[in-house]
N, C-alpha and C. Protein backbone atom coordinates (compact mmCIF):
# COMPACT_ATOMS: atom_id res chain seq x y z
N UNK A 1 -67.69 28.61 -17.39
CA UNK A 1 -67.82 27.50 -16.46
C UNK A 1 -69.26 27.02 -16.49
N UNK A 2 -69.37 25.70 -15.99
CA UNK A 2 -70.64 25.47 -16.48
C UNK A 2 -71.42 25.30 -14.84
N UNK A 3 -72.57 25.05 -14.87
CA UNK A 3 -73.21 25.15 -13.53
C UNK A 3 -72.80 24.22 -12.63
N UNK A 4 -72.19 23.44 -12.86
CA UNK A 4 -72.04 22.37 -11.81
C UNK A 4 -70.71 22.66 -11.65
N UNK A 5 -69.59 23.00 -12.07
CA UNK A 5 -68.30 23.72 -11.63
C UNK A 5 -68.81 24.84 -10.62
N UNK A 6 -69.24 25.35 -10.67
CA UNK A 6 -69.80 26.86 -10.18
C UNK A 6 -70.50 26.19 -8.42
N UNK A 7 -71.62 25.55 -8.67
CA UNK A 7 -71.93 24.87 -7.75
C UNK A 7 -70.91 23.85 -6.62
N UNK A 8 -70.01 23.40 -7.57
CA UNK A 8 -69.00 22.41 -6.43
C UNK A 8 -68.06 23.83 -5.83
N UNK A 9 -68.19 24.44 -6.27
CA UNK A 9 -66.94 25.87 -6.18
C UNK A 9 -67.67 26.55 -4.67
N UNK A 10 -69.32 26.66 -5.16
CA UNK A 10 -69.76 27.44 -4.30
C UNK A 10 -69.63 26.24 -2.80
N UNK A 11 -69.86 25.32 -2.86
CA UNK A 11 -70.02 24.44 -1.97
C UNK A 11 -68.43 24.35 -0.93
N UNK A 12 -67.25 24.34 -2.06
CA UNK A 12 -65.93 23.96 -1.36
C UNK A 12 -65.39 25.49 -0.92
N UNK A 13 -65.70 27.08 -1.09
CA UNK A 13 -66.10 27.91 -0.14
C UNK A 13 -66.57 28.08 0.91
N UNK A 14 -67.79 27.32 0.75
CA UNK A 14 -68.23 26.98 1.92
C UNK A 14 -67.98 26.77 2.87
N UNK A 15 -67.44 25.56 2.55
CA UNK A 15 -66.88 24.20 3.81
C UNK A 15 -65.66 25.15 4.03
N UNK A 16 -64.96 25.84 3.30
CA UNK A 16 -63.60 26.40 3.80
C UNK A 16 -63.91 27.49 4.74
N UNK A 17 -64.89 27.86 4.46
CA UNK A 17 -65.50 29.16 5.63
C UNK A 17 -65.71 28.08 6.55
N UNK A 18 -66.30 27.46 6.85
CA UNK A 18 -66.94 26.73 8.31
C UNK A 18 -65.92 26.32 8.85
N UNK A 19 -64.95 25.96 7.78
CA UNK A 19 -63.64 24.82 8.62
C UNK A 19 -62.45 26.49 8.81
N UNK A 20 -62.61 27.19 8.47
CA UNK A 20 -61.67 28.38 8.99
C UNK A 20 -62.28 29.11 10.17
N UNK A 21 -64.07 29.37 10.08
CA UNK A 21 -64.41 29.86 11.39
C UNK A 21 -64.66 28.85 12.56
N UNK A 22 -64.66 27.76 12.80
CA UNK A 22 -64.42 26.89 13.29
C UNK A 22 -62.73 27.01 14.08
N UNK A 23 -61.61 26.99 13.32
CA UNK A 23 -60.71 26.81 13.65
C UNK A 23 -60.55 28.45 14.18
N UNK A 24 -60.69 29.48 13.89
CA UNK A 24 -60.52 30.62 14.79
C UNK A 24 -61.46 30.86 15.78
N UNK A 25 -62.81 30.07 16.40
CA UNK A 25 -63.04 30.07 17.47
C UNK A 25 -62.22 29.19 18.30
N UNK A 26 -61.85 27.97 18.12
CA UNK A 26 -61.27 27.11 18.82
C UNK A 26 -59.93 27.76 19.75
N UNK A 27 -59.17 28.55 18.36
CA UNK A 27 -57.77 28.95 18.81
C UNK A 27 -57.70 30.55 19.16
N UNK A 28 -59.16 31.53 18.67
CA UNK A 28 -58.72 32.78 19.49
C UNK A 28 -60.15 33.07 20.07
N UNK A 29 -61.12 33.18 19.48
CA UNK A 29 -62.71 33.52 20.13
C UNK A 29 -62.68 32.59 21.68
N UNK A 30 -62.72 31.25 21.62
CA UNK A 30 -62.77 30.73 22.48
C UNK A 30 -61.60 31.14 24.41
N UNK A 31 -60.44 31.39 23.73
CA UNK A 31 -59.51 31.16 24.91
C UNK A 31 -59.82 32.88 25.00
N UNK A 32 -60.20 33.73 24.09
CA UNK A 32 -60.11 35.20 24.51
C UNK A 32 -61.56 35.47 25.45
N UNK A 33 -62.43 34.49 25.57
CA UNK A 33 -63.69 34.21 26.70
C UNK A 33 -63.11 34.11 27.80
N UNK A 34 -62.39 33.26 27.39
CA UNK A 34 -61.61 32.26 28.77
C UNK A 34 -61.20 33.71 29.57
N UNK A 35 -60.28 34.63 28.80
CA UNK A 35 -59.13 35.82 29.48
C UNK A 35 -60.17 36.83 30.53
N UNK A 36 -61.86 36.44 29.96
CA UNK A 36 -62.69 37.04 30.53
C UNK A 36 -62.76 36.93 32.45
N UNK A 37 -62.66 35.42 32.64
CA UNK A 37 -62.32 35.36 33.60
C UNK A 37 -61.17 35.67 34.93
N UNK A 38 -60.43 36.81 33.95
CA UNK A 38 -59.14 37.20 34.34
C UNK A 38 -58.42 36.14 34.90
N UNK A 39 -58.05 35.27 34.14
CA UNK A 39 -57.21 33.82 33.95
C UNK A 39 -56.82 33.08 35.33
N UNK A 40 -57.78 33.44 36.16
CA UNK A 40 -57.80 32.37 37.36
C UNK A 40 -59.02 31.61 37.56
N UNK A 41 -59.58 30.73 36.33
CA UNK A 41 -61.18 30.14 36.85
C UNK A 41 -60.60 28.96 36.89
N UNK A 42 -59.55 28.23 37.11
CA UNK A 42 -59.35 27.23 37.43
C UNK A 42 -58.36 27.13 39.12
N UNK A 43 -58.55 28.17 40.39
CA UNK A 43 -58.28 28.64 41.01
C UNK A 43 -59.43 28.14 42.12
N UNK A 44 -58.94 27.69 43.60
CA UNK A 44 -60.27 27.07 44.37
C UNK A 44 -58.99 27.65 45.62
N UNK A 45 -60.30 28.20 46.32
CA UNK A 45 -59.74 28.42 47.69
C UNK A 45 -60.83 27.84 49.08
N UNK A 46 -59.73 27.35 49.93
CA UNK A 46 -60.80 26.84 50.97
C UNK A 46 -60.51 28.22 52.31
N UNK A 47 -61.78 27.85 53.06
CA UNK A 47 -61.47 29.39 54.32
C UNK A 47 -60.37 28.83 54.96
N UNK A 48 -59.22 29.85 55.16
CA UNK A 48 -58.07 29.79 55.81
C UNK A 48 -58.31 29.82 57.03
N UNK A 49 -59.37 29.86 57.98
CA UNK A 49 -59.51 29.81 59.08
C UNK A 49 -60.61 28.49 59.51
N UNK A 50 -60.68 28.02 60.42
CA UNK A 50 -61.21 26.84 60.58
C UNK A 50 -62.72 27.81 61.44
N UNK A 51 -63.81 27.18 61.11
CA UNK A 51 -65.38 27.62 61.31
C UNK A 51 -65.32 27.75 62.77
N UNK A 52 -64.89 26.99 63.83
CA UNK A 52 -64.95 27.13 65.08
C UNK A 52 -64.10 28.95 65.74
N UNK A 53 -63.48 28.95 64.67
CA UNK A 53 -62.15 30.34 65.22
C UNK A 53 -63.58 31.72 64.71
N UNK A 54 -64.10 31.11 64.26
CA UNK A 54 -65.06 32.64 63.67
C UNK A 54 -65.87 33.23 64.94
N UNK A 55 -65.78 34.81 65.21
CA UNK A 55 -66.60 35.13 65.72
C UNK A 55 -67.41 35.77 65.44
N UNK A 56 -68.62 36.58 66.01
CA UNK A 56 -69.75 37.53 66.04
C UNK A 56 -69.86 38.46 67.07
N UNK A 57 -68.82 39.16 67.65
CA UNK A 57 -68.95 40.08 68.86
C UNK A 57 -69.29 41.20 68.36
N UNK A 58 -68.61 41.67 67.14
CA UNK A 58 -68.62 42.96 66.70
C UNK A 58 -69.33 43.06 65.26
N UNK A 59 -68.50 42.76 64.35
CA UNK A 59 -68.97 42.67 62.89
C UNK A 59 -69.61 41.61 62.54
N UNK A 60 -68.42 40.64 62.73
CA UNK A 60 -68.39 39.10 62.31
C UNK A 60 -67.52 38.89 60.65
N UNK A 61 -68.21 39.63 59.70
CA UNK A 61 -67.60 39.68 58.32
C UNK A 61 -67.29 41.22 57.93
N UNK A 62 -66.77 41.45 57.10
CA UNK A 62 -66.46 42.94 56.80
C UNK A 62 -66.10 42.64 55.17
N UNK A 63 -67.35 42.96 54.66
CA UNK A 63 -67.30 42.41 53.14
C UNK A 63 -66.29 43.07 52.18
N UNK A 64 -65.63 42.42 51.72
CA UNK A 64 -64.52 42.85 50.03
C UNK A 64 -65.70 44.49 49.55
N UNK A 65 -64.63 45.08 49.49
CA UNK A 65 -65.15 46.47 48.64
C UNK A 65 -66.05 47.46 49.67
N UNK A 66 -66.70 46.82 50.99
CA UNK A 66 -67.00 47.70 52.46
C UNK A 66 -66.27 48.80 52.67
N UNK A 67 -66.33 50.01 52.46
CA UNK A 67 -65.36 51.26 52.76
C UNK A 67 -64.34 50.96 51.94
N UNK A 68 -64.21 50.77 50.96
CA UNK A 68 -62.85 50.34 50.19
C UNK A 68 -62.12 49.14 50.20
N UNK A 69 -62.74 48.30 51.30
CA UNK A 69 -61.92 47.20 52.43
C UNK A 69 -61.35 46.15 50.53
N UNK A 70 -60.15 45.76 50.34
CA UNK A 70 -59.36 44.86 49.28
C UNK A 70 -59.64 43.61 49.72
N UNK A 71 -60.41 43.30 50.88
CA UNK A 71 -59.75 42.02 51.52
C UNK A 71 -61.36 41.71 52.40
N UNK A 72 -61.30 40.09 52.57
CA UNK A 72 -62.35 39.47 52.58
C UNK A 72 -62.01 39.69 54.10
N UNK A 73 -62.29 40.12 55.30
CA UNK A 73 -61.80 40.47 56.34
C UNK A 73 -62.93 39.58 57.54
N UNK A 74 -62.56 38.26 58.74
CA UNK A 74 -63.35 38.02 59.39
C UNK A 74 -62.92 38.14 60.69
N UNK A 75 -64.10 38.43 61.46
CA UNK A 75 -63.75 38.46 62.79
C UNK A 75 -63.56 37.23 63.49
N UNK A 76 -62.60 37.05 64.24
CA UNK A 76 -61.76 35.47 64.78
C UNK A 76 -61.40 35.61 66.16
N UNK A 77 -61.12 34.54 66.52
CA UNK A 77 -60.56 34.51 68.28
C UNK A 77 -58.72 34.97 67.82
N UNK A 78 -58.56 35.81 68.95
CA UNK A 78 -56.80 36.03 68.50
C UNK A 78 -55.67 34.69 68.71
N UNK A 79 -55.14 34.86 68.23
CA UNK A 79 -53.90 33.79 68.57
C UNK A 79 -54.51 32.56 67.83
N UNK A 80 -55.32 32.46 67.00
CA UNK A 80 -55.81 31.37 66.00
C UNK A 80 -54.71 30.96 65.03
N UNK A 81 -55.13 29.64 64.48
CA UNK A 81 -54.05 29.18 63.25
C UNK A 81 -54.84 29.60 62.08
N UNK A 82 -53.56 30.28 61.02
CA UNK A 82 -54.27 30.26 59.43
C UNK A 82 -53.78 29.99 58.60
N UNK A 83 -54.58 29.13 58.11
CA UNK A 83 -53.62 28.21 56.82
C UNK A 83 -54.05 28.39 55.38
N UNK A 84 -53.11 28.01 54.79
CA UNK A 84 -52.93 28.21 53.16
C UNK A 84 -54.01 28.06 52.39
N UNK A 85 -54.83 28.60 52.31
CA UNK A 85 -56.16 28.55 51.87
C UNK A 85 -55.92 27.45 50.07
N UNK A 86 -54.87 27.70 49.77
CA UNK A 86 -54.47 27.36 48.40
C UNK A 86 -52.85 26.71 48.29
N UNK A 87 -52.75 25.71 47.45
CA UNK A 87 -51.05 25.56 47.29
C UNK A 87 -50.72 26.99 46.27
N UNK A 88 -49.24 27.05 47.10
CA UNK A 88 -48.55 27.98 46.10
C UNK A 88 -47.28 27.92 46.77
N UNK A 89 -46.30 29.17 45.84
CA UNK A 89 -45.04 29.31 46.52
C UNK A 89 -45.47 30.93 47.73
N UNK A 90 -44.37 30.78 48.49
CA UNK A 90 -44.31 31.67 49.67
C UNK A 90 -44.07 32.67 49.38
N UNK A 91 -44.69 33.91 48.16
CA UNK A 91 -43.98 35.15 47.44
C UNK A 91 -43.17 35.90 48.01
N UNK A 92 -43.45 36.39 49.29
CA UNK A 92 -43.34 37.73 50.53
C UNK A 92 -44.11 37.48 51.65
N UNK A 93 -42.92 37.98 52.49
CA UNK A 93 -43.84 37.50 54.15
C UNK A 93 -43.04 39.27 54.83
N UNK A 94 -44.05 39.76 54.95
CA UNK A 94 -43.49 41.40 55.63
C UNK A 94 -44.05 41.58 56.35
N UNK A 95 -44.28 42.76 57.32
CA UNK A 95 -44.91 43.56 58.34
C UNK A 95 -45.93 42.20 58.67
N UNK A 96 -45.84 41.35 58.91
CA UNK A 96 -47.06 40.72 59.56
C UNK A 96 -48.13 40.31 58.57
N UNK A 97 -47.53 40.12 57.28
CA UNK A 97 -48.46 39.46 56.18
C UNK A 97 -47.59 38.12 55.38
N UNK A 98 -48.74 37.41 54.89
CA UNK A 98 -47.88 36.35 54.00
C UNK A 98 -48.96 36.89 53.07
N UNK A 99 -47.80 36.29 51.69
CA UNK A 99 -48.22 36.56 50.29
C UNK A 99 -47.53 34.96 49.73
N UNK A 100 -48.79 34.22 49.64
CA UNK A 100 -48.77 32.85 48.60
C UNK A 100 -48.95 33.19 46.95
N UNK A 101 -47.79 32.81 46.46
CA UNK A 101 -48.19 32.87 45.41
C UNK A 101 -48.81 31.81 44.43
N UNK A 102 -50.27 31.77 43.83
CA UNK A 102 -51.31 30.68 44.11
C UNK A 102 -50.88 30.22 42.16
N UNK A 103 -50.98 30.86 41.37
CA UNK A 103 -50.92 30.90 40.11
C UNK A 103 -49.48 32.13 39.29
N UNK A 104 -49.21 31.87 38.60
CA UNK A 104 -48.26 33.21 37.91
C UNK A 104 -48.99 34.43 37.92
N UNK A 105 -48.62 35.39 38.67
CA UNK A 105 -49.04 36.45 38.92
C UNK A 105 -50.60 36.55 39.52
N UNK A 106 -50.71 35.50 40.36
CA UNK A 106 -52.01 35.53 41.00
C UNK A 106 -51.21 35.38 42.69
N UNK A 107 -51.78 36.32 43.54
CA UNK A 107 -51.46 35.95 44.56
C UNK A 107 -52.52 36.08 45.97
N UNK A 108 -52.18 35.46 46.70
CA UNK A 108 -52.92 35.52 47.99
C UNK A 108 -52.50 35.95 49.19
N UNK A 109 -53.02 36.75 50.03
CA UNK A 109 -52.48 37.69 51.05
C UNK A 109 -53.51 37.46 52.00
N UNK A 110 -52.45 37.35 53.37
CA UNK A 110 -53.12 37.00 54.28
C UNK A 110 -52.11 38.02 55.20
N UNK A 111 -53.29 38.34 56.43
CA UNK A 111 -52.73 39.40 57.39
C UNK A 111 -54.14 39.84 58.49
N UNK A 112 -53.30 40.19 59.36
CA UNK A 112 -51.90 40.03 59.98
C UNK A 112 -51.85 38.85 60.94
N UNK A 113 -50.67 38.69 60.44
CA UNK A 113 -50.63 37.19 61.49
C UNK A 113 -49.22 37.78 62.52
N UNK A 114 -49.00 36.70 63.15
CA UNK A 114 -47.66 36.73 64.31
C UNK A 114 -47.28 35.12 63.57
N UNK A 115 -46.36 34.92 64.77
CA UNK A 115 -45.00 33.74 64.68
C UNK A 115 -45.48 33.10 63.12
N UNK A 116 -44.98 33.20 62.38
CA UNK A 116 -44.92 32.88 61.40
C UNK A 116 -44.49 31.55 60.88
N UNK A 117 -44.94 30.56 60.24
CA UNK A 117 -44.21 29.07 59.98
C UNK A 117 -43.86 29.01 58.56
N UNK A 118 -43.62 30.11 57.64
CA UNK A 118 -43.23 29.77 56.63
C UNK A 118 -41.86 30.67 56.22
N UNK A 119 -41.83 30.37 55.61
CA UNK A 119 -39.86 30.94 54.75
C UNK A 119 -40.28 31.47 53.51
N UNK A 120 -40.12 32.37 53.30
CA UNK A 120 -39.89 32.94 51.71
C UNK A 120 -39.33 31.46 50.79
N UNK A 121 -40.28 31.80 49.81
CA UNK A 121 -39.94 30.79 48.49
C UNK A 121 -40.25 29.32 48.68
N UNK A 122 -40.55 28.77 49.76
CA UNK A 122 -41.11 27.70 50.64
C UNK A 122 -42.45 27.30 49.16
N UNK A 123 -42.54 26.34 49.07
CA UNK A 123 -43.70 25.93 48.78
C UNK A 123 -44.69 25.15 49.92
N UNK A 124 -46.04 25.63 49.42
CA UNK A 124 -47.05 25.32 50.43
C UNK A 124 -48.43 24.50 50.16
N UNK A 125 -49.03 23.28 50.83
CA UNK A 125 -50.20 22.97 49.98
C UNK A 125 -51.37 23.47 51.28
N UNK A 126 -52.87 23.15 50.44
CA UNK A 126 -53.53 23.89 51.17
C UNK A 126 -53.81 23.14 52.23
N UNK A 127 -54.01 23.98 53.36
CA UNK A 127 -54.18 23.68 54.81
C UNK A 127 -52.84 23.96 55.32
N UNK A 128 -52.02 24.42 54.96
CA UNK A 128 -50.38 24.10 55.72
C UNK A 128 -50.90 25.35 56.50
N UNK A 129 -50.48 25.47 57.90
CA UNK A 129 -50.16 26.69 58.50
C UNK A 129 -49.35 28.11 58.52
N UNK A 130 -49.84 28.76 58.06
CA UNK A 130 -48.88 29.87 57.59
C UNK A 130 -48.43 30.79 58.72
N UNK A 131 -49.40 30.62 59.91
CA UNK A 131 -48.95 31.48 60.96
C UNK A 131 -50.23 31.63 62.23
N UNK A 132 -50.80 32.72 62.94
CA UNK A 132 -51.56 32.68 63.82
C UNK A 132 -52.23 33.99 63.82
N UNK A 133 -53.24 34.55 64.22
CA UNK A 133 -53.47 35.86 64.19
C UNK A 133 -53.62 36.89 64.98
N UNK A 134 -53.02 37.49 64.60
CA UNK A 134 -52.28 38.66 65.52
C UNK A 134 -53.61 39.76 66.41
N UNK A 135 -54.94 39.55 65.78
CA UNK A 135 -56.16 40.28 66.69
C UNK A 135 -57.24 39.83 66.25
N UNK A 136 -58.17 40.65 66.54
CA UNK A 136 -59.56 39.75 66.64
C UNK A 136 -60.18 40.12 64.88
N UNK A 137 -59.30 40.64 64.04
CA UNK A 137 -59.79 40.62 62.67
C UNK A 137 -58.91 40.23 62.19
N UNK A 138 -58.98 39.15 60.53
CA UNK A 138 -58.06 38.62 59.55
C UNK A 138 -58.58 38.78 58.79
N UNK A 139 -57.60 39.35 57.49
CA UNK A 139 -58.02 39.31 56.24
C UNK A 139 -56.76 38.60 55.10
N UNK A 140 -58.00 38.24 54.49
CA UNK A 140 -57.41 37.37 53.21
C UNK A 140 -57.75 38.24 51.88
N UNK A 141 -56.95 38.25 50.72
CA UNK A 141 -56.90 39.34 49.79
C UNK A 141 -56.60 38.31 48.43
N UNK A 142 -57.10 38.85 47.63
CA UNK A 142 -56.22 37.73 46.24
C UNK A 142 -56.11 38.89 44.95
N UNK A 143 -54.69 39.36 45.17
CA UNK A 143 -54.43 40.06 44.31
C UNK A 143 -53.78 39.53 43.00
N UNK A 144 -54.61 40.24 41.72
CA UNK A 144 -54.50 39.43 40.47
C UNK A 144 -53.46 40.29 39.77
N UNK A 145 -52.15 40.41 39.90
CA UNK A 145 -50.66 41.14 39.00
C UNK A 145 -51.24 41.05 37.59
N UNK A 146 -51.91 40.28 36.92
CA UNK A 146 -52.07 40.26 35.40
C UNK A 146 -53.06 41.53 35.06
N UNK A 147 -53.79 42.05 35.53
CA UNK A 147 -55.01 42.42 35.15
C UNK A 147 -55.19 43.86 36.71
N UNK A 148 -54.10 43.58 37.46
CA UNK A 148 -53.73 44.69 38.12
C UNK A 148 -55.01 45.35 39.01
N UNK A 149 -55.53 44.17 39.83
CA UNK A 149 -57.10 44.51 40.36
C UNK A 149 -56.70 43.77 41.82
N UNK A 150 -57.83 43.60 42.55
CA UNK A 150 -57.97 43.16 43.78
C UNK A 150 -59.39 42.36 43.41
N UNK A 151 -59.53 41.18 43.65
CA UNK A 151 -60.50 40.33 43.33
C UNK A 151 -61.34 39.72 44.62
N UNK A 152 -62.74 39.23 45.12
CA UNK A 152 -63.12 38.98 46.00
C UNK A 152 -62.62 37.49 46.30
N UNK A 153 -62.56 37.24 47.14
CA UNK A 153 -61.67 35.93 47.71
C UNK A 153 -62.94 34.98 47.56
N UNK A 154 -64.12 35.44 47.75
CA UNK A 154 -65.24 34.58 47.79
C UNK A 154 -65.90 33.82 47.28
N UNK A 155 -65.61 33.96 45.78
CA UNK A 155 -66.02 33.81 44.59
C UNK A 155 -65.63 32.70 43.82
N UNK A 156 -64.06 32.61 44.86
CA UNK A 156 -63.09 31.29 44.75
C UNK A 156 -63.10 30.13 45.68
N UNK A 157 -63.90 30.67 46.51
CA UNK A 157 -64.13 29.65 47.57
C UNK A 157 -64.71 28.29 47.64
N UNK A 158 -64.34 27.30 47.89
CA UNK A 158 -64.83 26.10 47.85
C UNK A 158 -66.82 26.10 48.47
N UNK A 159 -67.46 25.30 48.07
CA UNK A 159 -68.32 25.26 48.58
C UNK A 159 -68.96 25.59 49.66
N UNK A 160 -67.95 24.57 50.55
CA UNK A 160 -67.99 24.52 51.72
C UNK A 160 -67.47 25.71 52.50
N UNK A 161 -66.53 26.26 52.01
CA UNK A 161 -65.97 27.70 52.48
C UNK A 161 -67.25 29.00 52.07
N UNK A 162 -67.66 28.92 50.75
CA UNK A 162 -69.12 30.20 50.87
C UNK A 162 -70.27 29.24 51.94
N UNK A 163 -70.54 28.18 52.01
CA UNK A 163 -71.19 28.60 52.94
C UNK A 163 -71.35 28.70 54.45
N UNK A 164 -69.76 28.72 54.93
CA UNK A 164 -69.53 28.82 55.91
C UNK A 164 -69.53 30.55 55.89
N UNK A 165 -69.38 31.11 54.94
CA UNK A 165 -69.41 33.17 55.06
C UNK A 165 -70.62 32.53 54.72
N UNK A 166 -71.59 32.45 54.25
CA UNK A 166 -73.39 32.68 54.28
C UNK A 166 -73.50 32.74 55.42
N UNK A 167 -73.44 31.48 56.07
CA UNK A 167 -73.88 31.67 57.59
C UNK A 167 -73.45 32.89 58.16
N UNK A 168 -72.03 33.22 58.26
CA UNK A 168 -71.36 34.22 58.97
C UNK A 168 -72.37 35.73 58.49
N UNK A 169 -72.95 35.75 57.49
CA UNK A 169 -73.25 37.00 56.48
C UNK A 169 -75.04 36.90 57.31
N UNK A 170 -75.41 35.40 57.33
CA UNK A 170 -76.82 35.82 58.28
C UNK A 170 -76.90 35.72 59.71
N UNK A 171 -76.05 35.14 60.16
CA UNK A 171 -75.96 35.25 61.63
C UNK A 171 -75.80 36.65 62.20
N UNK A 172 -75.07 37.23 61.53
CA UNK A 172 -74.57 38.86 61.48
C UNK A 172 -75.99 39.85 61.06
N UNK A 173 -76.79 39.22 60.49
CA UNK A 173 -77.47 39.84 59.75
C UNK A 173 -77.14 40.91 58.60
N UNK A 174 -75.75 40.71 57.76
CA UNK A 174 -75.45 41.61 57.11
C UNK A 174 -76.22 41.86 56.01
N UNK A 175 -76.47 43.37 55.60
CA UNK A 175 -77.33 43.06 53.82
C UNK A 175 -76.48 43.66 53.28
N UNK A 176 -76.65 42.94 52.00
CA UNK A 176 -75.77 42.46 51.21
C UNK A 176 -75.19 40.65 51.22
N UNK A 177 -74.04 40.91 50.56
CA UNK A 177 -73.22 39.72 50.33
C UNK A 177 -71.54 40.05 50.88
N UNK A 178 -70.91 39.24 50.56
CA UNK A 178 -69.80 39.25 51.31
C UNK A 178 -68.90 39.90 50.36
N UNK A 179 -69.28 40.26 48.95
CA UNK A 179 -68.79 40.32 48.03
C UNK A 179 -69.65 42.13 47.55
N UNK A 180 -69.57 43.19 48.22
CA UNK A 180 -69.71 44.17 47.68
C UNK A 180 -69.65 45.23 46.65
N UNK A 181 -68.61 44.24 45.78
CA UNK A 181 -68.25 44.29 44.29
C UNK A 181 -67.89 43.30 43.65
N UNK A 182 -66.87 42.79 42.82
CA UNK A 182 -66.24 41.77 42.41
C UNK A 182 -64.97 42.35 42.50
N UNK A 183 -64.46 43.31 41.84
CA UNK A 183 -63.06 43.81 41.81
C UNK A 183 -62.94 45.32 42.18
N UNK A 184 -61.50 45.47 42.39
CA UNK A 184 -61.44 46.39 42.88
C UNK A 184 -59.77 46.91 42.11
N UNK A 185 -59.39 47.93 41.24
CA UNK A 185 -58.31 48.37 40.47
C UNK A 185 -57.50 48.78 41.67
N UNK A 186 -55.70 48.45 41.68
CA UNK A 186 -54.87 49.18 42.36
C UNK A 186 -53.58 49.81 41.60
């Protein structure tokens, strides 16, 4: 072969490497980043409780991963409304909890509430009322079925929802964050 065969050869290798690693970031490097996020980063939650219902008598917040605590837990006036922090379907409503289901195998848990306004399998958008709360603590939980963890609720929170827990986290004077881990395995 003569040098310039050799040269177009080395060149159209080339391009076939760039245009093959190219196409396997696009279709597996890339979306296997994505799985990093344990496949809810397109997931937004607003606080299921409205800023006026929050109190500070005792705790005020009781941060995700606090003594083990699964659940973003705030102190509230009793008999408050709490609503769907997220659309989803109505997974399970038991002992005084609802379970929205927010994504496929992503779900959201809220407890304990009383009189209840939703139905199993019900679909829900966010703000709908799911029920009222049954004492002067509520917690919200977002358990991830794919990846088989307990995730901080906080992390998902709309803007406006972290910094309504900031405040709650310095008014309290808590140290730390509201978020004492990120996850938690069950």
């Amino acid at each position: 072969m003569d040098e310039k065969k050799i040269k177009s050869l080395v060149l159209f290798l080339m391009m076939g490497i760039v245009v093959i690693s190219v196409i396997l970031y696009v279709f597996v490097a890339s979306p296997a980043s994505r799985k990093k996020t344990l496949g809810i980063s397109n997931l937004s939650l607003e606080l299921p409780v409205q800023n006026k219902d929050l109190r500070y008598a005792q705790e005020g917040i009781i941060p995700f991963c606090s003594n083990d605590n699964k659940a973003l837990t705030l102190e509230v006036t009793p008999n408050i409304s709490v609503y769907s922090a997220t659309q989803g379907t109505v997974y399970e409503i038991t002992n005084n909890k609802v379970v929205i289901e927010a994504l496929t195998d992503i779900y959201v848990e809220y407890e304990p509430l009383i009189n209840i306004n939703v139905k199993y399998g019900e679909y829900v958008t966010t703000n709908t009322v799911l029920g009222y709360s049954m004492n002067d603590f509520f917690s919200f939980r977002l358990k991830n079925d794919r990846s088989k963890i307990y995730e901080c609720p906080y992390l998902y929170l709309s803007p406006f929802g972290k910094t309504i827990i900031d405040q709650v986290t310095e008014i309290v004077e808590l140290e730390g964050d509201a978020c004492e881990c990120v996850l938690l395995k069950y």
